[in-house]
N, C-alpha and C. Protein backbone atom coordinates (compact mmCIF):
# COMPACT_ATOMS: atom_id res chain seq x y z
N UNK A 1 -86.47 21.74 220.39
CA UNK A 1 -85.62 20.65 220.80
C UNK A 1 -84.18 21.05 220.54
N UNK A 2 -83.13 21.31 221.56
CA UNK A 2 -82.02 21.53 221.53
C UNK A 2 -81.26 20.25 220.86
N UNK A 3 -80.16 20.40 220.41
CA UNK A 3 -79.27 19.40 220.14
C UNK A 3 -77.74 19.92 220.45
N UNK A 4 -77.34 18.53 221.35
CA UNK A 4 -75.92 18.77 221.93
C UNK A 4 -74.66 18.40 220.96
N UNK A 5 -73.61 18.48 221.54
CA UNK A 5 -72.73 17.96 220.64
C UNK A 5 -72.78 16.62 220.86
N UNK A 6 -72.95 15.92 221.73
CA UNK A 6 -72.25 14.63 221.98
C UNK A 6 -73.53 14.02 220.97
N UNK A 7 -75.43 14.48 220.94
CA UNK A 7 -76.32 14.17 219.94
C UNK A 7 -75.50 14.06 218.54
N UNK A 8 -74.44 14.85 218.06
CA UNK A 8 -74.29 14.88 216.56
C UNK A 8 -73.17 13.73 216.78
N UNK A 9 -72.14 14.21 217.99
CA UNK A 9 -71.30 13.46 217.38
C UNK A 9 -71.24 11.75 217.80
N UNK A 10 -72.50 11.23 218.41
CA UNK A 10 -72.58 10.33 218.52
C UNK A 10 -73.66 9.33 217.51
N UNK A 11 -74.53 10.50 216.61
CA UNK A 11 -75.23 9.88 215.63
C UNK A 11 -75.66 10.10 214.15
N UNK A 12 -74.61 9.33 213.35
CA UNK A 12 -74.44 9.66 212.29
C UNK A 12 -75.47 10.29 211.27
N UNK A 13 -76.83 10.07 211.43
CA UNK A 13 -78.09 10.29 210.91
C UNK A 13 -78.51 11.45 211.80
N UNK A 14 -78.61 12.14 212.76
CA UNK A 14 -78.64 12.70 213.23
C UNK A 14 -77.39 14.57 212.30
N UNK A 15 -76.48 13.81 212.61
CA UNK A 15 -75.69 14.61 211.97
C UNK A 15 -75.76 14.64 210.46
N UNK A 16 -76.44 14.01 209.75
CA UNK A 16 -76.44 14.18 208.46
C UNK A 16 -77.76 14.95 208.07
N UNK A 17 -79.04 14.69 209.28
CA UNK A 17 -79.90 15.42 208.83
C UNK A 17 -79.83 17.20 209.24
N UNK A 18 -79.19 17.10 210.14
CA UNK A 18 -79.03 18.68 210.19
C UNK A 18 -77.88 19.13 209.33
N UNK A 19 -77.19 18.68 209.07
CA UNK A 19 -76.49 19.28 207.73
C UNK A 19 -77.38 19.27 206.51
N UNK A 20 -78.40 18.68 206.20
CA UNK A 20 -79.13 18.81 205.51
C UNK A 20 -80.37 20.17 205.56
N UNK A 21 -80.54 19.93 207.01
CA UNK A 21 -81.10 21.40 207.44
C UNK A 21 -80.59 22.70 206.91
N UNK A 22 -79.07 22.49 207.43
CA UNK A 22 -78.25 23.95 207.44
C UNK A 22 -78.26 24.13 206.07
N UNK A 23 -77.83 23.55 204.99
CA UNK A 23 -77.77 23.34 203.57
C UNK A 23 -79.19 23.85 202.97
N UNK A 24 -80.21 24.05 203.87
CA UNK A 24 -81.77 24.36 203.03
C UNK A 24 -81.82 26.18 203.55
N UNK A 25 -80.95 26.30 204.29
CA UNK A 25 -80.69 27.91 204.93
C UNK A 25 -80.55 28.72 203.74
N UNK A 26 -81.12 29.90 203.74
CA UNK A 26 -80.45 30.55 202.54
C UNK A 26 -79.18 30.99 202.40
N UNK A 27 -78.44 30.99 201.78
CA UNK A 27 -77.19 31.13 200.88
C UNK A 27 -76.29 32.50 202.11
N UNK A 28 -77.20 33.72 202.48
CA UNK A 28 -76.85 34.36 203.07
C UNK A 28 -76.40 34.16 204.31
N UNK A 29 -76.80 33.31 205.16
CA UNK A 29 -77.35 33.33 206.57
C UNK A 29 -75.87 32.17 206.22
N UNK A 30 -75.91 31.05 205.53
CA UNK A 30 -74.66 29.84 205.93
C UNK A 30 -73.43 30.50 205.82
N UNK A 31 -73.48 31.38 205.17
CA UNK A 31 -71.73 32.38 204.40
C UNK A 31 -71.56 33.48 205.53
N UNK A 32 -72.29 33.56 206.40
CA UNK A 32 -72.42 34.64 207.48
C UNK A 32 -71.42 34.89 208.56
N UNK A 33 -70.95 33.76 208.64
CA UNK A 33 -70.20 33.61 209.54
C UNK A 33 -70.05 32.77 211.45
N UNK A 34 -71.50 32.77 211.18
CA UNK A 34 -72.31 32.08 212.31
C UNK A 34 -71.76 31.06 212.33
N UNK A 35 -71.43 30.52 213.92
CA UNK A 35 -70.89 29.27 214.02
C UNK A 35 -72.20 28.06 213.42
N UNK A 36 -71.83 26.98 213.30
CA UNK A 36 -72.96 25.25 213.31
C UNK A 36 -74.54 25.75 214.70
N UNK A 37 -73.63 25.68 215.82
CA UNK A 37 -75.20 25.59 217.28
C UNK A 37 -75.74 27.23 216.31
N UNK A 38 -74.99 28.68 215.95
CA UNK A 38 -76.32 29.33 215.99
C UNK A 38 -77.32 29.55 214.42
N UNK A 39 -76.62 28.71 213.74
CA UNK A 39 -77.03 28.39 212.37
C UNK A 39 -78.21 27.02 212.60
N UNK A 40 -78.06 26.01 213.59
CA UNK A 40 -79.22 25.27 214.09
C UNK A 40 -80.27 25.83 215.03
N UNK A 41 -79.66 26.86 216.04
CA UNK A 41 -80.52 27.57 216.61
C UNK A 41 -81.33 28.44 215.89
N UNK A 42 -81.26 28.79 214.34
CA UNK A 42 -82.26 29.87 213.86
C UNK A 42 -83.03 28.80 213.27
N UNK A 43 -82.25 28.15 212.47
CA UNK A 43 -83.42 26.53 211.90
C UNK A 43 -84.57 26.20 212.46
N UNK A 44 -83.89 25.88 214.12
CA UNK A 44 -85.08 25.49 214.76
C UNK A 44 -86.39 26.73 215.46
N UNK A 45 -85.99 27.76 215.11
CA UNK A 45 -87.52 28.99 215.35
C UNK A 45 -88.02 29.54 214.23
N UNK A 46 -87.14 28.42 212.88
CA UNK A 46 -88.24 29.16 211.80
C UNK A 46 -87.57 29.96 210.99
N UNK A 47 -86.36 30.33 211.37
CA UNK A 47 -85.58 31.24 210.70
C UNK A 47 -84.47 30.65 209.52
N UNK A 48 -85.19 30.87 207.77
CA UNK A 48 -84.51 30.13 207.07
C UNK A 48 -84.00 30.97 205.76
N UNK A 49 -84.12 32.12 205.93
CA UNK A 49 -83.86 33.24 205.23
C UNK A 49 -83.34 34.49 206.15
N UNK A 50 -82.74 35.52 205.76
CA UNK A 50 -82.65 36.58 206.21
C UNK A 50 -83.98 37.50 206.74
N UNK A 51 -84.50 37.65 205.92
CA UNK A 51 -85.82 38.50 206.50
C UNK A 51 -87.20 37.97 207.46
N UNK A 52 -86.91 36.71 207.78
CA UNK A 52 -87.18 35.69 208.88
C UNK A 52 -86.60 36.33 209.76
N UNK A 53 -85.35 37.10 209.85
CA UNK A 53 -85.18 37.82 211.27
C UNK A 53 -85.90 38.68 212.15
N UNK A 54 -87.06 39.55 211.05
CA UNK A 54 -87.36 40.43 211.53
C UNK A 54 -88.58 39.90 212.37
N UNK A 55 -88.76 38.79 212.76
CA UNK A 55 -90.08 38.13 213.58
C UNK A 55 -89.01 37.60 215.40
N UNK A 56 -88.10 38.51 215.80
CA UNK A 56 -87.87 38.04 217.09
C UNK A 56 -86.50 39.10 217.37
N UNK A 57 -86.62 39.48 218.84
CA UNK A 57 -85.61 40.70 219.49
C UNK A 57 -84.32 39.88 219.46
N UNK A 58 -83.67 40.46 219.91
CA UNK A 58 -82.38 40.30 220.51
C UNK A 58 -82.18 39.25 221.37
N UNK A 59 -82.92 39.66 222.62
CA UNK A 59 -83.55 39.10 223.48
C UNK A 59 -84.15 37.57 223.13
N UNK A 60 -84.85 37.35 222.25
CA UNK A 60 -85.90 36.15 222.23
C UNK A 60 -84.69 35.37 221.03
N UNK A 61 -83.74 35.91 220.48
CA UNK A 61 -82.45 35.03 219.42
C UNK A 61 -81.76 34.76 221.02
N UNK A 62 -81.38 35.46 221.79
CA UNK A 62 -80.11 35.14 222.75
C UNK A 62 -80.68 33.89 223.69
N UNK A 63 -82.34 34.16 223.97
CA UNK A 63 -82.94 33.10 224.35
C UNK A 63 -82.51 31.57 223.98
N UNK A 64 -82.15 30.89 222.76
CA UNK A 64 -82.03 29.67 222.19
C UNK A 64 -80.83 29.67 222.08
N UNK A 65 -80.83 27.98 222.27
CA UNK A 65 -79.71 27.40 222.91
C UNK A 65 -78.82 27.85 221.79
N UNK A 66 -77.63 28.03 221.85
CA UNK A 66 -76.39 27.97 220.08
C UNK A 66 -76.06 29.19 219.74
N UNK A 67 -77.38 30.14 220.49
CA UNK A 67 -76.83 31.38 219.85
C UNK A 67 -76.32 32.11 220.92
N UNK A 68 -74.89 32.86 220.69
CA UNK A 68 -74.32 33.83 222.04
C UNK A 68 -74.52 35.02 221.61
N UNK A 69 -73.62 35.75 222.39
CA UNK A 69 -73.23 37.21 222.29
C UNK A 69 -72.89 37.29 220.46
N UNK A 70 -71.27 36.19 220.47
CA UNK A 70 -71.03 36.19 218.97
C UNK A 70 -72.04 36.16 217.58
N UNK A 71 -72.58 35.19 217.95
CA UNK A 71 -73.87 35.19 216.83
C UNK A 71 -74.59 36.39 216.65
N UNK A 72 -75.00 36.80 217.84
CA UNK A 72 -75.87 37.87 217.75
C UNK A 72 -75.07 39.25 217.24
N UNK A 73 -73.83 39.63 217.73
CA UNK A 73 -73.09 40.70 216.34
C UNK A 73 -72.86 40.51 215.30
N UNK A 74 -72.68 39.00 214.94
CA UNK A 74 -72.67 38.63 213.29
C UNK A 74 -73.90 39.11 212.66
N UNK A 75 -75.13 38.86 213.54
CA UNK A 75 -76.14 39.05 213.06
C UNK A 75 -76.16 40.74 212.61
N UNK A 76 -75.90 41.18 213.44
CA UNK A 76 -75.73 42.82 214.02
C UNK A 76 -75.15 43.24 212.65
N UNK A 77 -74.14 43.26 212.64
CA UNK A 77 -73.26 43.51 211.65
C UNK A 77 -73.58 42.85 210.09
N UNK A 78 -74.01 41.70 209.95
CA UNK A 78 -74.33 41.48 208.53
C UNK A 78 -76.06 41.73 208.17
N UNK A 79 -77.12 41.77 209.44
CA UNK A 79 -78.32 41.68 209.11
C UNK A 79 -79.30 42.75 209.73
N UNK A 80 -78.46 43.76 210.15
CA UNK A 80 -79.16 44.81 210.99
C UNK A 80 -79.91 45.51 210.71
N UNK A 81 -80.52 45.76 208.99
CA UNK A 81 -82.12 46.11 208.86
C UNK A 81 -83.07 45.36 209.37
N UNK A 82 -82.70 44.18 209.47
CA UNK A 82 -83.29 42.94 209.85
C UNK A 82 -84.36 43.10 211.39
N UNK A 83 -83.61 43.03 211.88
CA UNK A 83 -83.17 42.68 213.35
C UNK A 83 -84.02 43.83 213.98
N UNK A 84 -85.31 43.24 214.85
CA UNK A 84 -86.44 44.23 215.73
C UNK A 84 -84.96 44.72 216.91
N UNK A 85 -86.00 45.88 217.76
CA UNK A 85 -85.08 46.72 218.21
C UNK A 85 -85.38 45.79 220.02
C-alpha cells in the first residue's frame, strides 16, 4: 500500500503512525540519508535493518513507490555489501 503526500499531510494519525514506523528502522538505515517516501518504501517490503537488503535487486527497490535513482545510490554508497547484484 503506497502512501501519498496529500495521505500524510491530510491525516494526522496517519502521519504519526508512520513516523512511528520510521523510528522502529534501525538506527543505520534513518541516519542514511534517505529521503521520508524511500525510508517508507523499505518499511513497507520488510526492510527494517540493513542486512534486510540483501533479500531484493536494484531492480525490485526501484520497483516501489518512494524509492528513486537517489535512494538507490545512498543505498549504493552506504550499504553496498548489502545490496544483490
Amino acid at each position: 500500500m503506497g502512501v501519498s503526500r496529500c495521505d500524510l499531510q491530510g491525516n494526522i494519525h496517519v502521519q504519526l503512525e508512520w513516523e512511528q514506523r520510521i523510528k522502529s528502522l534501525h538506527p543505520q538505515l534513518q541516519t542514511s540519508g534517505l529521503s521520508q517516501p524511500a525510508l517508507r518504501a523499505l518499511w513497507r517490503i520488510g526492510v527494517r535493518e540493513p542486512s534486510d537488503l540483501n533479500r531484493f535487486t536494484e531492480t525490485e527497490l526501484l520497483s516501489e513507490h518512494g524509492m528513486g535513482q537517489v535512494g538507490i545510490r545512498i543505498l549504493k554508497e552506504t550499504f553496498s555489501e548489502l545490496l544483490k547484484p
